[in-house]
Protein backbone atom coordinates (compact mmCIF):
# COMPACT_ATOMS: atom_id res chain seq x y z
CA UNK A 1 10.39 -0.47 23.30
CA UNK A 2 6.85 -1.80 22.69
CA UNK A 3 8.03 -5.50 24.36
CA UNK A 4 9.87 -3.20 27.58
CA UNK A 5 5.87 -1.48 27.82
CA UNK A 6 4.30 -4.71 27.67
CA UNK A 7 6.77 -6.23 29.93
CA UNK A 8 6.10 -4.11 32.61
CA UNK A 9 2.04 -3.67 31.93
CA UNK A 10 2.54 -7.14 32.82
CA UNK A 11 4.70 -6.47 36.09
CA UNK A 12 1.35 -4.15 37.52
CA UNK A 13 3.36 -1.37 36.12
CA UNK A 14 0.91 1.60 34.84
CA UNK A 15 2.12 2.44 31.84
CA UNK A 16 0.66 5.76 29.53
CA UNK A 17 0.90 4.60 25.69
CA UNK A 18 1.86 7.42 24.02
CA UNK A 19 3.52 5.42 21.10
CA UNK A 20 0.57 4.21 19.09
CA UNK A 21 -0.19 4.81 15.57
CA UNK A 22 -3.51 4.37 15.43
CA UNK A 23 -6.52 6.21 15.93
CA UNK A 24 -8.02 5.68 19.54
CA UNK A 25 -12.01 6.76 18.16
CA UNK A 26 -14.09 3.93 17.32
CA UNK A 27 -14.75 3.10 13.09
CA UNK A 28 -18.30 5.22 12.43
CA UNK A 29 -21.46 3.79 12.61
CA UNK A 30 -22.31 5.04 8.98
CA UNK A 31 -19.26 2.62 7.96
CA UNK A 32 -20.49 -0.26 10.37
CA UNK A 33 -23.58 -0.29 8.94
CA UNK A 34 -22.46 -0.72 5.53
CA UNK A 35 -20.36 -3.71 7.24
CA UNK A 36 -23.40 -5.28 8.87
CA UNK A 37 -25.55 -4.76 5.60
CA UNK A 38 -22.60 -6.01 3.30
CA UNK A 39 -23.15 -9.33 5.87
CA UNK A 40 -26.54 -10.08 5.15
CA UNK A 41 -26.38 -9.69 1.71
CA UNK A 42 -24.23 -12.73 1.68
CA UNK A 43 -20.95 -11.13 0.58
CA UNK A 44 -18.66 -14.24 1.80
CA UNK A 45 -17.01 -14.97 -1.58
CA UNK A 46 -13.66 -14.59 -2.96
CA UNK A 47 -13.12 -11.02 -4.10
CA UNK A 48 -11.43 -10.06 -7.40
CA UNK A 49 -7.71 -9.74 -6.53
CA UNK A 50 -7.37 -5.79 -6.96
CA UNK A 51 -11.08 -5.01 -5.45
CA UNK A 52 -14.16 -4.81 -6.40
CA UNK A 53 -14.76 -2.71 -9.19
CA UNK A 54 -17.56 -0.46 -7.28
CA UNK A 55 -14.67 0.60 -4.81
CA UNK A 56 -12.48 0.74 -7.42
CA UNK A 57 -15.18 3.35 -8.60
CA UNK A 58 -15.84 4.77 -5.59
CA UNK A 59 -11.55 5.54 -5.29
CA UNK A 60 -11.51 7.27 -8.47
CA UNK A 61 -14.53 9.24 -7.76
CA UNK A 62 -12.65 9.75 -4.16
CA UNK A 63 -9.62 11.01 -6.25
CA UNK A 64 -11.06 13.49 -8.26
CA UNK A 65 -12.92 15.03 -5.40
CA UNK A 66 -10.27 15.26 -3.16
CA UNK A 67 -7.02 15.72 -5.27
CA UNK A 68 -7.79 16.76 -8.41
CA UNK A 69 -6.68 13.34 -9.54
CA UNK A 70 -8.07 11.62 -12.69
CA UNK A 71 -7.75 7.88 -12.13
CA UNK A 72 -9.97 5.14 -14.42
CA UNK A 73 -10.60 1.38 -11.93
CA UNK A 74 -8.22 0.08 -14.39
CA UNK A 75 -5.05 1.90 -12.16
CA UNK A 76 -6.38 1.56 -9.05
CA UNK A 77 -5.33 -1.81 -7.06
CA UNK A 78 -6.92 -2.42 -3.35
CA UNK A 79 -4.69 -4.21 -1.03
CA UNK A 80 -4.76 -5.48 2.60
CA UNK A 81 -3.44 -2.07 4.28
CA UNK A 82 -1.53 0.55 2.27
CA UNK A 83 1.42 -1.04 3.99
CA UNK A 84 0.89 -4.23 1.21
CA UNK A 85 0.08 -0.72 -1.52
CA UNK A 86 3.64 0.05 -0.76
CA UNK A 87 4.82 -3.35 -0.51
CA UNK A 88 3.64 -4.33 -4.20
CA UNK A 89 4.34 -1.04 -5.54
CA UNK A 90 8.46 -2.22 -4.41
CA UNK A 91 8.51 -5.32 -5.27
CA UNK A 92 7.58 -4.68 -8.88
CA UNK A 93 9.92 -1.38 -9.32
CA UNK A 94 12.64 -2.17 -7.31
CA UNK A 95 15.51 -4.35 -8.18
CA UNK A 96 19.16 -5.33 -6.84
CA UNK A 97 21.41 -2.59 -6.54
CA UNK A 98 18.85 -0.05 -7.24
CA UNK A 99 18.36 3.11 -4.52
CA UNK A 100 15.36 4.54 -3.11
CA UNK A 101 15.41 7.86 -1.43
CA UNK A 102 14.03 8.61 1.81
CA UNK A 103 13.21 11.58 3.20
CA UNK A 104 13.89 11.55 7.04
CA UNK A 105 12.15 11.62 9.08
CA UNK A 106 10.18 8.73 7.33
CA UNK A 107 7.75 5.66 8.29
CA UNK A 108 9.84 2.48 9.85
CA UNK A 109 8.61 0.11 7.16
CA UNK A 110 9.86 2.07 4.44
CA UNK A 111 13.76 1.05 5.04
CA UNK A 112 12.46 -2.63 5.77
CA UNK A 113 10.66 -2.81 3.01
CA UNK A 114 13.04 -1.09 0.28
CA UNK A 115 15.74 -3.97 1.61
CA UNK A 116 13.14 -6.75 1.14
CA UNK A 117 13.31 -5.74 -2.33
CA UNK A 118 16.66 -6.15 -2.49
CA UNK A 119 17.07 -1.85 -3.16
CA UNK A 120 19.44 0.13 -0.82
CA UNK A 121 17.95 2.58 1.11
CA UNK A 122 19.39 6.44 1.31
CA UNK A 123 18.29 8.51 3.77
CA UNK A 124 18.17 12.14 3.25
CA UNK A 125 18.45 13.90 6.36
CA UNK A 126 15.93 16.83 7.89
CA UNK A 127 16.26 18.32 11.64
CA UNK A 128 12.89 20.57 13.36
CA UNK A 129 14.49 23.90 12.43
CA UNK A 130 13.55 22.74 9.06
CA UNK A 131 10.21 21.69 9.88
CA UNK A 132 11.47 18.39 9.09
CA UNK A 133 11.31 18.82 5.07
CA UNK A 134 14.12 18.39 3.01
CA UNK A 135 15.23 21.12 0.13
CA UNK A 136 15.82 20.94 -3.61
CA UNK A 137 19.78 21.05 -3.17
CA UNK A 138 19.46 18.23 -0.64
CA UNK A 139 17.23 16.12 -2.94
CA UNK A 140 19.35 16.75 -6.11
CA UNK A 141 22.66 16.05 -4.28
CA UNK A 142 20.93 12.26 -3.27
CA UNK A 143 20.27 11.38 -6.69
CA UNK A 144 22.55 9.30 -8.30
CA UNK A 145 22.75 7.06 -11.18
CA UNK A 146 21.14 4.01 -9.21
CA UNK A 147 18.39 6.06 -7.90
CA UNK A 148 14.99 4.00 -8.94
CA UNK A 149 12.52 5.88 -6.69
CA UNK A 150 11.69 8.26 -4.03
CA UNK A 151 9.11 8.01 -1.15
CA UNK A 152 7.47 10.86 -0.04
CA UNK A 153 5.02 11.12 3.18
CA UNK A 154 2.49 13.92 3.74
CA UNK A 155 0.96 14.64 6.32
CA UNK A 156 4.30 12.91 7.63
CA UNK A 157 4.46 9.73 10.36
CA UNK A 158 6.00 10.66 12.61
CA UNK A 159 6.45 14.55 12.28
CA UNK A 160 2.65 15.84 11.13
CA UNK A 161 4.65 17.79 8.48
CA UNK A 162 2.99 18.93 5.51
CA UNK A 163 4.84 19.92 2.44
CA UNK A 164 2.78 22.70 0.51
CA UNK A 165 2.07 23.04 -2.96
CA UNK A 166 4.69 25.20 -3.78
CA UNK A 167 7.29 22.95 -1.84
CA UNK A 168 6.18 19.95 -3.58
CA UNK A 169 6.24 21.92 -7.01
CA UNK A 170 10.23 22.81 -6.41
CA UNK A 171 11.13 18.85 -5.75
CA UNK A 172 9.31 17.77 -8.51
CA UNK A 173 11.51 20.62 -10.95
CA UNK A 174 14.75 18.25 -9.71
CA UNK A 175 13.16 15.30 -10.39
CA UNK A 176 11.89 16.12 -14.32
CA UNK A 177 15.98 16.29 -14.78
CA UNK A 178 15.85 12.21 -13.86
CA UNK A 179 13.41 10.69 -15.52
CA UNK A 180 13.96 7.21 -14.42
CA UNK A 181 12.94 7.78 -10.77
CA UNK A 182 9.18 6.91 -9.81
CA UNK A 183 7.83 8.68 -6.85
CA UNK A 184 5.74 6.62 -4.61
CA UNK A 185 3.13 9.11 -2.61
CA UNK A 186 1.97 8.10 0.56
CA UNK A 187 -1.09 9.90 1.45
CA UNK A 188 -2.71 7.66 4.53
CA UNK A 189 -3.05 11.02 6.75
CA UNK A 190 -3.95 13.22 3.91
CA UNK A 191 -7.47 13.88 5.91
CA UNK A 192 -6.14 14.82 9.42
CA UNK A 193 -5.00 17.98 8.56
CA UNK A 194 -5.25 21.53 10.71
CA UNK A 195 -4.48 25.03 9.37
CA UNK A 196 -3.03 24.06 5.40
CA UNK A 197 -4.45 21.17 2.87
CA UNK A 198 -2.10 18.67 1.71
CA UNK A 199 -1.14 18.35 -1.89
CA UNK A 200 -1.02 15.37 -4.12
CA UNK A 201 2.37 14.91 -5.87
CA UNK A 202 0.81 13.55 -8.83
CA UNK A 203 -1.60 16.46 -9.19
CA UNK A 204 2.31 18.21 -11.18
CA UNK A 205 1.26 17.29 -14.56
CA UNK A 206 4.50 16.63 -15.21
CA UNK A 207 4.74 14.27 -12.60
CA UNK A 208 1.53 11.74 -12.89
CA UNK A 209 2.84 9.13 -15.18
CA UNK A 210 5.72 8.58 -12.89
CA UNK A 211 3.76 8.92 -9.38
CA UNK A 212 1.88 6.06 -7.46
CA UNK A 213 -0.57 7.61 -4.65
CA UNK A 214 -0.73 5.20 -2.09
CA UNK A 215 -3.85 6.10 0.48
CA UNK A 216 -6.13 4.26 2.83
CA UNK A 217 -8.83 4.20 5.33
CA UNK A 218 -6.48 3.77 8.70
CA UNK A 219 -5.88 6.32 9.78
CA UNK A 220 -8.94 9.46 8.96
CA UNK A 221 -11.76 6.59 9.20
CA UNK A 222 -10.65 4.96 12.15
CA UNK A 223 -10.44 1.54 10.44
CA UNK A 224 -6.87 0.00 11.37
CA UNK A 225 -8.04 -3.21 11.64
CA UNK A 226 -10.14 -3.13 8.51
CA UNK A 227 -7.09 -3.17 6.62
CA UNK A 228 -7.93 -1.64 2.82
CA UNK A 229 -5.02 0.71 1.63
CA UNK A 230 -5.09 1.33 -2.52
CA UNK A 231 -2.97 2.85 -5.04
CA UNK A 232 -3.87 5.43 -8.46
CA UNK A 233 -1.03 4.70 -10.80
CA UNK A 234 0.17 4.49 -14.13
CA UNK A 235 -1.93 1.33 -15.56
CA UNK A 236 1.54 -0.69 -16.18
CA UNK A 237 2.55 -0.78 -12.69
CA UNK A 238 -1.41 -1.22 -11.26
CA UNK A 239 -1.49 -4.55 -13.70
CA UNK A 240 2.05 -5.61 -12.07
CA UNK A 241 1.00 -4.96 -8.56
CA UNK A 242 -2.53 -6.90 -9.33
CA UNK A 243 -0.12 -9.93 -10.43
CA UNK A 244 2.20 -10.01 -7.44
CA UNK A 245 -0.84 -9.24 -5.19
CA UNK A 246 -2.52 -12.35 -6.82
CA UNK A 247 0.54 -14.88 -5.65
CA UNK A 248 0.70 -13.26 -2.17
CA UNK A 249 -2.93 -12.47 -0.77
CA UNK A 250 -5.43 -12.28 -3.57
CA UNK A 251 -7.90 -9.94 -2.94
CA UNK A 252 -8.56 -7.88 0.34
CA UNK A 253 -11.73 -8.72 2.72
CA UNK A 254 -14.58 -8.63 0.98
CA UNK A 255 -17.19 -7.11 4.02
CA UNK A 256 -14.09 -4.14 4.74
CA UNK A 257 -14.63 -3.64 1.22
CA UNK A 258 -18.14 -2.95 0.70
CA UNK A 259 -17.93 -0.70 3.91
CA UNK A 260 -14.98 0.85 2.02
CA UNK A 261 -17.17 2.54 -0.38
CA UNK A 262 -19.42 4.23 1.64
CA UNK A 263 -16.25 5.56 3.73
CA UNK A 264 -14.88 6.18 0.87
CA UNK A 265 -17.54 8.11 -0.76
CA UNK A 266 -18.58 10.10 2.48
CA UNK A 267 -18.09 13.63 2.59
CA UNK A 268 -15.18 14.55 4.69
CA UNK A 269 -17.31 16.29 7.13
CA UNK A 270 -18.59 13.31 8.18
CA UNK A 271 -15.34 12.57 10.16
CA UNK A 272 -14.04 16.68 10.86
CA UNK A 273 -15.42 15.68 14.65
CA UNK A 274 -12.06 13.28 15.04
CA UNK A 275 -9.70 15.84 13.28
CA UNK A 276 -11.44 18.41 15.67
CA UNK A 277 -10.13 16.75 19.02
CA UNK A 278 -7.21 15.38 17.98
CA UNK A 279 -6.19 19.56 17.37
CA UNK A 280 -6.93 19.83 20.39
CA UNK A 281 -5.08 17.65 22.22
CA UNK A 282 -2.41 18.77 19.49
CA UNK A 283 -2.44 21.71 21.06
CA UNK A 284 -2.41 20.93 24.56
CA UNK A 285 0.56 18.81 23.99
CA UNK A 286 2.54 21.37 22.41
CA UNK A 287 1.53 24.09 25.19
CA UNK A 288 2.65 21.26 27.70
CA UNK A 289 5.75 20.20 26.35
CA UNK A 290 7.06 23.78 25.90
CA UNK A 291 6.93 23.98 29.79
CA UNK A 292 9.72 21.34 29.80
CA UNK A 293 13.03 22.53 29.25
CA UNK A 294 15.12 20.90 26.76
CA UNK A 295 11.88 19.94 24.59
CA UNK A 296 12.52 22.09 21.28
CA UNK A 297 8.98 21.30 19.41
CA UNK A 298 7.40 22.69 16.09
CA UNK A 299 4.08 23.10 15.62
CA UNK A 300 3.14 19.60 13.18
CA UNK A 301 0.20 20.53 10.95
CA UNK A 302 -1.10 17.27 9.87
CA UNK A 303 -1.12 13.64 11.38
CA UNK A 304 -1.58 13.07 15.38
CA UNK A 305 1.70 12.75 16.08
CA UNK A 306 4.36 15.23 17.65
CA UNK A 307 8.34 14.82 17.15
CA UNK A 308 10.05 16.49 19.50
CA UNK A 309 14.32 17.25 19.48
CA UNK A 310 15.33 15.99 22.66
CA UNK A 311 19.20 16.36 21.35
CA UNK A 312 19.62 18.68 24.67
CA UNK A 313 19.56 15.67 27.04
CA UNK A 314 22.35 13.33 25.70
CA UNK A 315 25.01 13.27 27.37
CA UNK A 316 23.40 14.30 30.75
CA UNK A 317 22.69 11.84 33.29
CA UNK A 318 19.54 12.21 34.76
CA UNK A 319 18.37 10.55 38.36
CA UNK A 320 21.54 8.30 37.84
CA UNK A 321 20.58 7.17 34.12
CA UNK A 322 22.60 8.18 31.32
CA UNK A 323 21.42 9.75 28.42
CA UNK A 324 23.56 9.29 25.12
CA UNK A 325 20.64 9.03 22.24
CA UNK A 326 17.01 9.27 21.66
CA UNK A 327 16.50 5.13 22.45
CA UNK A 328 18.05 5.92 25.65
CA UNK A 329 15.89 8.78 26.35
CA UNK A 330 12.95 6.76 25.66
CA UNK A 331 13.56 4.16 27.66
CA UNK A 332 14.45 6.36 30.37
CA UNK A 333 11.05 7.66 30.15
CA UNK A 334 9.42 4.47 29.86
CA UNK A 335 10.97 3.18 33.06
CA UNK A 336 11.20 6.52 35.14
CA UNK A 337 7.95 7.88 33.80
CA UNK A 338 6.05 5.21 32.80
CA UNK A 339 5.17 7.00 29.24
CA UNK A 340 5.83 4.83 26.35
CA UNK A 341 7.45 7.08 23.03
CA UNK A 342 8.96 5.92 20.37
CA UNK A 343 12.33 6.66 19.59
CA UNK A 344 13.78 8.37 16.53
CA UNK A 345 16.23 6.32 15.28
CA UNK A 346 13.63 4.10 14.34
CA UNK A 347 12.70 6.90 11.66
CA UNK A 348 16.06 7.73 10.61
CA UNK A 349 16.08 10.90 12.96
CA UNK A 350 18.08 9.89 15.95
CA UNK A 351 18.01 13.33 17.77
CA UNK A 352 13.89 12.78 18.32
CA UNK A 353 11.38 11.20 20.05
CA UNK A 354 7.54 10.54 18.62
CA UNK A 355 4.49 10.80 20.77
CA UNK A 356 1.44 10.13 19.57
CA UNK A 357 -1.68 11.98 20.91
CA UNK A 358 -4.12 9.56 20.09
CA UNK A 359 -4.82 9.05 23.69
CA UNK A 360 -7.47 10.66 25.87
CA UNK A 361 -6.95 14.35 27.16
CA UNK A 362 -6.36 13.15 30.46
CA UNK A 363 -4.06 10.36 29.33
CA UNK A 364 -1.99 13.51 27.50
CA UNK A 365 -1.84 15.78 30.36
CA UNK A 366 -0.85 13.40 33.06
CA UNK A 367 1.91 11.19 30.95
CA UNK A 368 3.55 15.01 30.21
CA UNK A 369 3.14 15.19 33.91
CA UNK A 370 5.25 12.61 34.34
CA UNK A 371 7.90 13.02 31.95
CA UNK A 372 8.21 16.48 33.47
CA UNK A 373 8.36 15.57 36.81
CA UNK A 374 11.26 12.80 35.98
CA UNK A 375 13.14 15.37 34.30
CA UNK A 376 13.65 17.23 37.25
């Protein structure tokens, strides 16, 4: 979908990117600074494979703050993105013919990456009426012998759900009956959150010494390109990801480091402006879509992402196109529309599509203009 959006950006085609999973606000100047002072203090060396130790500091610092989380720099591992975090974090757990559970809807990379380890990937399966958030039956009925680990994702890509503290707490009472499955925890949205605070899974007592927080400075800080994403974890499995880390990349950029620890260490409030707008234009794009019928939307409360059931459509054919799935709805609306989604199947929830409302206000309201006006 992303090569049909550049193709016809390419063909003069005006095209309304609602697919993108990135912030669209600029990094802070606080954090640039640190960047620009970081470069004239000479830092232009190798960096230790699993970070510096001061950010290493700073994370466990960040963790107790924020999560309740006690952490030493000995079980913390920086990596290039949290997308390598999770990529280590597999390759050193995961063997052949071992399972890992996924919780639809879930990130794209998490299937790719479960295969690269040579793991089979289960998907276990959510819809909107549930607020996309799978139960204890459903979870206990997935396990089975080969079941290594579990991935959970909250605030959720692509859904904005958040599973509460009490939610979280009932998952983790199946899981104490299996101790041999490691829950990996990724928590890259945990700061754009609206009306309830996300939990950490390893803050269940019970559950720390089997948990590996995986968290970053994306996706809250603006920093995409920066690439830093880090793990807390049991000290066995940080040494193992700091070896494979060591044969793959070494260590991660050393100026998006130092910057790291000043975002790192920065009070939240120092980036509430970003999670400010982008409820707004939450808002507006629920409000909007709600006008269209056959949109069933929830309400997302984390994330900047909305995740729509669009199931009403298939099997419809709409100014002569034929809808039979969510990919086909998509493209529909790239090419009718010229609004670029993304479609569900690609996060193991095939009756969906994702837009993403990191895009300008005006973007928003004239790409729902469109879809609505192509639906007719």
């Amino acid at each position: 979908m992303a090569a049909k959006a550049r193709e016809l950006r390419a063909e003069g085609k005006d095209i309304i990117g609602l697919s993108l999973g990135e912030p669209d606000f600029n990094t802070p100047d606080f954090i640039k600074d640190a960047a620009i002072e970081a470069i004239n203090q000479n830092y232009n060396s190798y960096t230790p494979v699993d970070g510096y130790l001061e950010l290493k500091e700073a994370i466990c610092t960040k963790f107790k703050r924020d999560n309740d989380l006690e952490y030493k720099p000995n079980q913390i591992v920086v990596s290039t993105g949290a997308k390598q975090s999770i990529a280590n974090v597999a390759q050193v757990l995961l063997n052949k013919g071992d399972e890992v559970l996924l919780p639809a809807p879930y990130w794209v990379s998490y299937s790719a990456i479960a295969t690269l380890s040579e793991a089979t990937y289960v998907e276990i399966p959510s819809s909107i009426e549930s607020d996309f958030k799978i139960t204890p039956a459903q979870l206990e009925a997935a396990i089975t012998p080969k079941t290594k680990m579990i991935f959970f994702n909250s605030p959720n890509n692509p859904s904005g759900t958040i599973y509460s503290e009490a939610e979280y707490r009932a998952l983790a009472a199946v899981l104490e009956k299996y101790p041999q499955i490691y829950i990996l925890s990724d928590e890259i949205y945990e700061h754009i959150n609206y009306d309830s605070k996300p939990f950490s899974f390893a803050a269940i007592k019970s559950m720390y010494d089997r948990t590996i927080t995986v968290n970053g400075l994306a996706k809250a800080f603006a920093m995409t390109g920066w690439r830093i994403g880090y793990i807390g974890a049991p000290q066995w499995i940080a040494k193992a990801c700091n070896k494979m880390q060591g044969q793959v990349t070494s260590g991660a950029n050393c100026i998006a480091q130092r910057a790291a620890i000043t975002a790192v260490l920065a009070p939240v409030s120092k980036i509430q402006y970003m999670v400010d707008e982008f409820k707004t234009r939450r808002d507006i794009v629920i409000n909007l879509l709600r006008e269209i019928n056959g949109f069933k939307v929830n309400v997302p409360d984390g994330a900047f992402y909305v995740f729509p059931d669009v199931s009403d459509f298939f099997g419809k054919t709409i100014n002569g196109v034929t809808i039979n799935n969510a990919s086909d709805f998509s493209l529909f609306l790239l090419e009718k529309a010229n609004v670029a989604t993304v479609t569900g199947d690609a996060f193991g929830t095939p009756n969906c599509i994702r837009l993403s409302y990191a895009a300008s206000e005006l973007q928003i309201r004239e790409a729902i203009k469109r879809i609505k006006e192509a639906l007719k």
